[in-house]
Protein backbone atom coordinates (compact mmCIF):
# COMPACT_ATOMS: atom_id res chain seq x y z
CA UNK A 1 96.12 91.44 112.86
CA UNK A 2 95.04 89.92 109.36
CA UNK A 3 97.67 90.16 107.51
CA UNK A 4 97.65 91.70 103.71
CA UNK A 5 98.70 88.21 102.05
CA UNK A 6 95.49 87.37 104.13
CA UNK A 7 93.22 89.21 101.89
CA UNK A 8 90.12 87.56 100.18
CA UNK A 9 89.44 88.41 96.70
CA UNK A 10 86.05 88.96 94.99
CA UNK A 11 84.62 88.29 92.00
CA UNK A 12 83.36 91.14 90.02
CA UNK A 13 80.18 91.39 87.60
CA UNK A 14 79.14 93.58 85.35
CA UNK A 15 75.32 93.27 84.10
CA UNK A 16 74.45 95.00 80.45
CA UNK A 17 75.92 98.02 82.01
CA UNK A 18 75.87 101.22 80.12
CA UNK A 19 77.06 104.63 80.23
CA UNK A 20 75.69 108.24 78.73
CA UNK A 21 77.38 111.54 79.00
CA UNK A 22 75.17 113.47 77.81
CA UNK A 23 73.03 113.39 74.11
CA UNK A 24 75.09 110.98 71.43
CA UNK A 25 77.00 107.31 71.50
CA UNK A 26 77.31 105.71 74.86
CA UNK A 27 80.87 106.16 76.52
CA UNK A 28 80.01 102.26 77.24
CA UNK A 29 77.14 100.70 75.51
CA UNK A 30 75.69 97.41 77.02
CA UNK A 31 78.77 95.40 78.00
CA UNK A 32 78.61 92.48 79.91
CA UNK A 33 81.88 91.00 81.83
CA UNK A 34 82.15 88.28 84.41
CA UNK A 35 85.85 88.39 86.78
CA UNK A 36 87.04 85.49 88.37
CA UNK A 37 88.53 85.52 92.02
CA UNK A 38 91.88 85.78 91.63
CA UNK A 39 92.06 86.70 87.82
CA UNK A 40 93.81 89.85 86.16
CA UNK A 41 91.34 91.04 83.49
CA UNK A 42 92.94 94.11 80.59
CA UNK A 43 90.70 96.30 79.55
CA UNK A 44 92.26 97.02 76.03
CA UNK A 45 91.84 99.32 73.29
CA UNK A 46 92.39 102.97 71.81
CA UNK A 47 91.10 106.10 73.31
CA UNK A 48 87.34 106.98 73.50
CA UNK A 49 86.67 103.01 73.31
CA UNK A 50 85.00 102.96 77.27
CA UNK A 51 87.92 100.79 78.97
CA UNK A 52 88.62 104.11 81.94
CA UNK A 53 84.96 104.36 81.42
CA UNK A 54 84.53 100.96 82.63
CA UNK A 55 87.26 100.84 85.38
CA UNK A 56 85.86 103.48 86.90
CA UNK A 57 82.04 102.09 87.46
CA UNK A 58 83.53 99.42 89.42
CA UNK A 59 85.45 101.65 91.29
CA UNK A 60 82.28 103.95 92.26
CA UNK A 61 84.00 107.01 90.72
CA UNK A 62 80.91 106.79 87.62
CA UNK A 63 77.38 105.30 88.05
CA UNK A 64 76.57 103.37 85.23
CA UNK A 65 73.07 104.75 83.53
CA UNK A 66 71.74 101.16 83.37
CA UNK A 67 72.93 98.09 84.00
CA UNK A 68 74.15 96.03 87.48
CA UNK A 69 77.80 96.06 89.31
CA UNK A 70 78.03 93.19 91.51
CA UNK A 71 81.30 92.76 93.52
CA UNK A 72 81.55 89.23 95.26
CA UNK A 73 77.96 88.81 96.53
CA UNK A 74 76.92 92.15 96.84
CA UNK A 75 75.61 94.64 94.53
CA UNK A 76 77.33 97.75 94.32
CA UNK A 77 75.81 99.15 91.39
CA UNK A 78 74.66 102.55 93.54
CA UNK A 79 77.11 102.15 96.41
CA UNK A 80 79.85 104.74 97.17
CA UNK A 81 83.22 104.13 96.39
CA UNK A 82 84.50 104.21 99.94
CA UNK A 83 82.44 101.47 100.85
CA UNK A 84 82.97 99.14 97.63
CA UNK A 85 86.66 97.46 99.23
CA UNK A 86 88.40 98.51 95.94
CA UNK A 87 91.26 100.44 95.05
CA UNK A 88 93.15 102.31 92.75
CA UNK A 89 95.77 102.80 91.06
CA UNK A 90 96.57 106.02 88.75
CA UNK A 91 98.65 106.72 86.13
CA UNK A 92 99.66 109.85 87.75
CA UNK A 93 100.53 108.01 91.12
CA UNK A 94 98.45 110.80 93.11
CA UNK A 95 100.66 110.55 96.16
CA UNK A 96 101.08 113.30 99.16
CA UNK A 97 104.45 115.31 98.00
CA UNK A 98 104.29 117.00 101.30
CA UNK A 99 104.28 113.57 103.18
CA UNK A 100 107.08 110.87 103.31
CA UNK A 101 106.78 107.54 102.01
CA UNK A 102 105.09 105.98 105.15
CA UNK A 103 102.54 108.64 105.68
CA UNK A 104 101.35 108.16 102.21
CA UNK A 105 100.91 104.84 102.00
CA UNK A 106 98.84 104.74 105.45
CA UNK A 107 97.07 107.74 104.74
CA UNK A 108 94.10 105.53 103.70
CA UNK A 109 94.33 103.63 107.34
CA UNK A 110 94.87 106.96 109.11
CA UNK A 111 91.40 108.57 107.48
CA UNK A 112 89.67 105.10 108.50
CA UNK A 113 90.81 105.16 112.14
CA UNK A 114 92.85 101.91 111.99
CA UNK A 115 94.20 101.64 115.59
CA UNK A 116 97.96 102.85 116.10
CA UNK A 117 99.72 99.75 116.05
CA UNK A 118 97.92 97.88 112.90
CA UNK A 119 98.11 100.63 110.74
CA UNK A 120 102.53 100.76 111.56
CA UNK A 121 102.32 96.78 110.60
CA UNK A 122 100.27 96.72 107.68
CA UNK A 123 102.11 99.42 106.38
CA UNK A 124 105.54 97.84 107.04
CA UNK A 125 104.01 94.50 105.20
CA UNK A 126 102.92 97.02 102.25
CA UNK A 127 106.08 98.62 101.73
CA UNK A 128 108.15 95.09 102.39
CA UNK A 129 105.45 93.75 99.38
CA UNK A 130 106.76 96.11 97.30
CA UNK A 131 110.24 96.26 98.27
CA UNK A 132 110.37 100.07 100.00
CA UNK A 133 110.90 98.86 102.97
CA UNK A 134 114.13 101.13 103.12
CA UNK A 135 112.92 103.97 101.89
CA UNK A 136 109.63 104.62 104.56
CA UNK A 137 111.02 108.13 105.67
CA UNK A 138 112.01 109.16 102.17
CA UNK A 139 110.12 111.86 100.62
CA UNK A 140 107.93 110.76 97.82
CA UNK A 141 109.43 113.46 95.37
CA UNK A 142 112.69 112.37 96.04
CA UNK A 143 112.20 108.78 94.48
CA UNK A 144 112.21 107.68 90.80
CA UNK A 145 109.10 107.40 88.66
CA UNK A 146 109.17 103.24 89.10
CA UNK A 147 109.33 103.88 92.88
CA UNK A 148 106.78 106.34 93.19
CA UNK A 149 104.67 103.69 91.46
CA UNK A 150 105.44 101.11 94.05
CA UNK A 151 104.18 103.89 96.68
CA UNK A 152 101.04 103.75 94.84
CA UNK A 153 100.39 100.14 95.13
CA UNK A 154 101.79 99.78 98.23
CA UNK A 155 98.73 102.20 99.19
CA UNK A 156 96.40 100.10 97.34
CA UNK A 157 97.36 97.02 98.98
CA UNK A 158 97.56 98.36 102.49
CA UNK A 159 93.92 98.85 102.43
CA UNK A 160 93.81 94.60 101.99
CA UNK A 161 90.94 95.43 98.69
CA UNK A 162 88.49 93.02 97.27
CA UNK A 163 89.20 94.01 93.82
CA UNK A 164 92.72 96.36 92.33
CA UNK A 165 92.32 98.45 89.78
CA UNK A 166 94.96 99.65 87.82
CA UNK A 167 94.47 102.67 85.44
CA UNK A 168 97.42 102.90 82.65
CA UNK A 169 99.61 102.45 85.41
CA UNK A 170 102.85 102.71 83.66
CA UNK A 171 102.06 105.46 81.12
CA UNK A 172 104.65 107.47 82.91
CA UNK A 173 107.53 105.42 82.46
CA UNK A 174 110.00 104.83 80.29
CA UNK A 175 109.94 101.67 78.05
CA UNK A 176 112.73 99.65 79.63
CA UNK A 177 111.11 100.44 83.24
CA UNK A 178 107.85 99.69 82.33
CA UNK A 179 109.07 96.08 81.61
CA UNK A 180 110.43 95.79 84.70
CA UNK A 181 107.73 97.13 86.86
CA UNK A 182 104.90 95.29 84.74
CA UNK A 183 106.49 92.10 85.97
CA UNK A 184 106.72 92.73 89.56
CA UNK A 185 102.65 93.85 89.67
CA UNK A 186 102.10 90.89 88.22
CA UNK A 187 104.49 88.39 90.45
CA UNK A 188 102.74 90.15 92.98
CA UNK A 189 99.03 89.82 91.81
CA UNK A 190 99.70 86.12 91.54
CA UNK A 191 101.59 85.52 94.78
CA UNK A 192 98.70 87.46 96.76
CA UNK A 193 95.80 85.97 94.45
CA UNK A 194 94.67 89.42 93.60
CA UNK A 195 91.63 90.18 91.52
CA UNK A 196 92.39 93.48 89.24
CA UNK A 197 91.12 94.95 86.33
CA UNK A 198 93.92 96.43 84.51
CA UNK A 199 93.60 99.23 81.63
CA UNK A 200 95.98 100.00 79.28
CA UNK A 201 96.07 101.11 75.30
CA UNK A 202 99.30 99.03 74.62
CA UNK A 203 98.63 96.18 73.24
CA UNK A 204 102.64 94.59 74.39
CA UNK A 205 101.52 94.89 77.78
CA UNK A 206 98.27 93.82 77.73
CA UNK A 207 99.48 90.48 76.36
CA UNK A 208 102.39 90.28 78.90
CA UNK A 209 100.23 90.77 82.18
CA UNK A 210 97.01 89.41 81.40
CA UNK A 211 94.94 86.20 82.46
CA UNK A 212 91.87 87.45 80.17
CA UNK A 213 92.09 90.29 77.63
CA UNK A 214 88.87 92.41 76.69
CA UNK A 215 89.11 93.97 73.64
CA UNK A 216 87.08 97.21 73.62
CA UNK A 217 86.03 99.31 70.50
CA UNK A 218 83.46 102.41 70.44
CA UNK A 219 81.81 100.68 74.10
CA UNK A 220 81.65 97.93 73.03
CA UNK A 221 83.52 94.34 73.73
CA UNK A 222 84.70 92.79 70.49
CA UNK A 223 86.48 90.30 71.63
CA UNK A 224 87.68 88.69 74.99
CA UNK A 225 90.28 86.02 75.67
CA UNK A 226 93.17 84.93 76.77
CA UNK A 227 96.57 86.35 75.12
CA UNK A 228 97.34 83.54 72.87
CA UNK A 229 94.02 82.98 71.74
CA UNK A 230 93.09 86.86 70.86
CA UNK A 231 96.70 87.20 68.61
CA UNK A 232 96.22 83.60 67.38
CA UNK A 233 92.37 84.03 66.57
CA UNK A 234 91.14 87.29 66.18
CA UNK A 235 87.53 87.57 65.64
CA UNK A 236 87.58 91.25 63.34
CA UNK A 237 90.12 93.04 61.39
CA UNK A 238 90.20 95.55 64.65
CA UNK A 239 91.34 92.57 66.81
CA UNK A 240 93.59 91.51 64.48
CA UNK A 241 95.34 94.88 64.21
CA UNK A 242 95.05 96.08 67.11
CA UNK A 243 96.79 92.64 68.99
CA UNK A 244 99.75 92.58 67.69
CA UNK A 245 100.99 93.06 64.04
CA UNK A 246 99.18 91.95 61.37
CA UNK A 247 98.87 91.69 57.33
CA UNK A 248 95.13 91.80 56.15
CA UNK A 249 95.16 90.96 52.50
CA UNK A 250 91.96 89.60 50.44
CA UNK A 251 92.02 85.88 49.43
CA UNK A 252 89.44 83.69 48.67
CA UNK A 253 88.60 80.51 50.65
CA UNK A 254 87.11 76.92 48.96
CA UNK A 255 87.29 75.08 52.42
CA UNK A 256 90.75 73.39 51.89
CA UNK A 257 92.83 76.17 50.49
CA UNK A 258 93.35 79.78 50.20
CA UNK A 259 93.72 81.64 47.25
CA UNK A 260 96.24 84.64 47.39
CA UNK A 261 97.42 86.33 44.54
CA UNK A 262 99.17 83.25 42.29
CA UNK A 263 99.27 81.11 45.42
CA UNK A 264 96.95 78.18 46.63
CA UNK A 265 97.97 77.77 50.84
CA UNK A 266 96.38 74.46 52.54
CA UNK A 267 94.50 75.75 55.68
CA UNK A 268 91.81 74.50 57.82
CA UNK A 269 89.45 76.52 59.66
CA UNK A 270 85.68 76.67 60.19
CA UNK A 271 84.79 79.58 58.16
CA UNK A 272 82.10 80.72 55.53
CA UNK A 273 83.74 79.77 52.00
CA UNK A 274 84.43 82.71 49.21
CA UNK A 275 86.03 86.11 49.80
CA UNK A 276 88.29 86.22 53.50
CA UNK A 277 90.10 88.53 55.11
CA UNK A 278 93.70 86.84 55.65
CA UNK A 279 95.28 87.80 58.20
CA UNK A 280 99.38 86.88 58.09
CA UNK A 281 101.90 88.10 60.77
CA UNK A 282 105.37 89.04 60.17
CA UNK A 283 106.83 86.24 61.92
CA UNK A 284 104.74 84.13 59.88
CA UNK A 285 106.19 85.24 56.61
CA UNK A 286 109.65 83.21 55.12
CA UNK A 287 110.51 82.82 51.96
CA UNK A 288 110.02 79.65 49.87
CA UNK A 289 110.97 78.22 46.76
CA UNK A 290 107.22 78.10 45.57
CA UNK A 291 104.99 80.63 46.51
CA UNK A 292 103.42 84.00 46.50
CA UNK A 293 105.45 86.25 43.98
CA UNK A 294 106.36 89.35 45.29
CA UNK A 295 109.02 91.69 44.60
CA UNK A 296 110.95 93.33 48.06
CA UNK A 297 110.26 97.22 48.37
CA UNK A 298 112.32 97.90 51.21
CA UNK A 299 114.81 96.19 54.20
CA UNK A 300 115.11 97.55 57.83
CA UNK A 301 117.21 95.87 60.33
CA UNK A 302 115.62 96.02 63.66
CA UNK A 303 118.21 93.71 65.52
CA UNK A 304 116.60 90.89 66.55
CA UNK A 305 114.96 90.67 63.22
CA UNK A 306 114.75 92.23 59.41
CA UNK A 307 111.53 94.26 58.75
CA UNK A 308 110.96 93.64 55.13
CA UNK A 309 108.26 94.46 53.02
CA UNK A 310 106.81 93.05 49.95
CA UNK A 311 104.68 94.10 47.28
CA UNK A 312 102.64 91.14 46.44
CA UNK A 313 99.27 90.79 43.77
CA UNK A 314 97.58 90.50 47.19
CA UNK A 315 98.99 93.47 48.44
CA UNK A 316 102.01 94.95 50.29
CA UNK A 317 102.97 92.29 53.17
CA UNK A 318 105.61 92.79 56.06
CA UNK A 319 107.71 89.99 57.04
CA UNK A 320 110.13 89.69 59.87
CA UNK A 321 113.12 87.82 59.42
CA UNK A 322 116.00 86.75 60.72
CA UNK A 323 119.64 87.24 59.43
CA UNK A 324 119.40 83.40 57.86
CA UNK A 325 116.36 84.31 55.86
CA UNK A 326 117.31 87.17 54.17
CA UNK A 327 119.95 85.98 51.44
CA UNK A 328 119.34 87.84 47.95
CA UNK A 329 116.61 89.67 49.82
CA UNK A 330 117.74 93.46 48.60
CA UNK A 331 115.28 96.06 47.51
CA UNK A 332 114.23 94.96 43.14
CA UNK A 333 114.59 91.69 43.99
CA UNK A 334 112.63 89.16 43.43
CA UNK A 335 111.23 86.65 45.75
CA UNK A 336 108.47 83.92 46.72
CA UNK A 337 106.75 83.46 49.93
CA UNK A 338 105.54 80.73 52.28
CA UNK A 339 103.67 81.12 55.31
CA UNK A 340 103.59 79.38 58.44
CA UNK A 341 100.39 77.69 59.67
CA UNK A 342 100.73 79.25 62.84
CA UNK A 343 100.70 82.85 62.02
CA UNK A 344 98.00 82.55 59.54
CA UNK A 345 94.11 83.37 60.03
CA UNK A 346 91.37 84.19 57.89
CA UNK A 347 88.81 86.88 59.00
CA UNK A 348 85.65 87.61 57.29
CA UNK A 349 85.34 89.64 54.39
CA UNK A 350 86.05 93.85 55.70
CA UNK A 351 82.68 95.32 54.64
CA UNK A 352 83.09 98.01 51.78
């Protein structure tokens, strides 16, 4: 029997594809989006921006209204989903309530006729995968939301796909859960070599699972890369505020510093000199004994950190400090700023 951890991952490409519902904007206008063997691409950003759109052209369950789908060597651009090697995962788990654990997750087998005794041991190498192995005669509405999820993938990974796809998997969880279960889909992607295209709106987990992120906005891909280099370097004001946190304050640029407000900041960075965007995150913001001069408008302890907030000639900025930074910091008070190098960007100018 070839065994799941066995399985051979594809590469997927997607060729200026683009998809119409009807008269208006494309759901998905044009994109173009090469997938590694192996890699875990996020499809990332708000709703109506094309990501499920997306997920579900390779997955057969749209055809795109132009535009290629290639999966490993083969186009599948007008190919069936059943016969693509790909599956899914839902946000809404879609299992059998009626069936135990077992049955669900070879249901898929069952349907294609896998012979008696290789559909019993792939599905006991799903469910050990995913760590079920003692629950196979439970009923599925007798588990937890996390473990119904594991049913899920189990079922996805019984059927040994090409490509996983995983549509806002964890939407149904609760926030301490979905930290736990992100991590063990993506132990397991990497111990299997998986390739899957993940979708999500939250940005936290997009960064925390992801080889590759592609930023998506109105069907279109703004920006693509990995983690550190989309929060780092955003491309637009939408990256930039949609990764992450982010103050976007004018400034003006000259090459070697950055005007903001009173302040001249030495940065470096190829781009076009006069107005910027300048894009600071809170972890980037401390204060300093020469600076920007701002006066604090308000102090929230979030544990970790302080949320405070500034009004500044720039504009309001949020910082987030720690308890050592924040002596004399009260609402009234005075106070200059600094900025770290590291959390600091420039953007170009937002267009009025």
């Amino acid at each position: 029997m070839n065994r799941i951890t066995e399985l051979q991952p594809a590469a997927v490409d997607l060729g200026r594809v683009t998809k119409r519902f009807g008269a208006g904007a494309p759901a998905v206008d044009d994109i173009s989006l090469q997938i590694a063997p192996g890699e875990l691409v996020t499809l990332l950003g708000p709703s109506g921006c094309g990501k499920t759109t997306t997920l579900r052209m390779i997955a057969g369950l749209e055809a795109p209204s132009s535009g290629t789908v290639t999966i490993g060597e083969d186009e599948v651009t007008h190919l069936p989903a059943e016969k693509r090697d790909v599956t899914m995962v839902f946000q809404s788990y879609a299992l059998f309530p009626h069936m135990n654990v077992r049955a669900n997750v070879g249901y898929g087998l069952k349907v294609a006729r896998t012979p008696r005794a290789e559909l019993a041991a792939r599905v006991e190498e799903a469910l050990s995968l995913v760590g079920l192995d003692a629950f196979a005669d439970r009923p599925v509405d007798a588990l937890s939301g996390g473990q119904q999820q594991r049913v899920a993938l189990a079922r996805a990974l019984v059927m040994k796909p090409r490509v996983i796809l995983f549509d806002e998997p964890l939407s149904n969880l609760d926030a301490k859960l979905r930290h736990h279960v992100r991590a063990e889909i993506r132990a397991l992607q990497r111990r299997l070599g998986l390739t899957a295209v993940y979708v999500t709106h939250d940005q936290e987990e997009a960064l925390a699972i992801s080889d590759r992120v592609v930023v998506m906005n109105s069907g279109r891909i703004e920006q693509q890369g990995t983690p550190r280099d989309l929060y780092a370097r955003p491309v637009s004001h939408f990256v930039a505020d949609f990764i992450g946190s982010a103050n976007i304050v004018p400034g003006e640029y000259d090459g070697t510093d950055i005007a903001l407000g009173d302040a001249r900041i030495p940065h470096a960075q190829d781009i076009a000199h006069g107005p910027v965007g300048v894009m600071i995150r809170p972890e980037a913001v401390r204060p300093a004994a020469q600076g920007l001069a701002s006066t604090v408008v308000s102090v929230s302890f979030l544990g970790p950190v302080n949320q405070v907030e500034f009004d500044t000639p720039a504009g309001r900025i949020t910082g987030n400090l720690p308890d050592d930074a924040m002596s004399g910091l009260r609402p009234g008070a005075r106070a200059s700023l600094g900025f770290a190098a590291r959390g600091l960007h420039l953007l170009p100018p937002r267009a009025v």
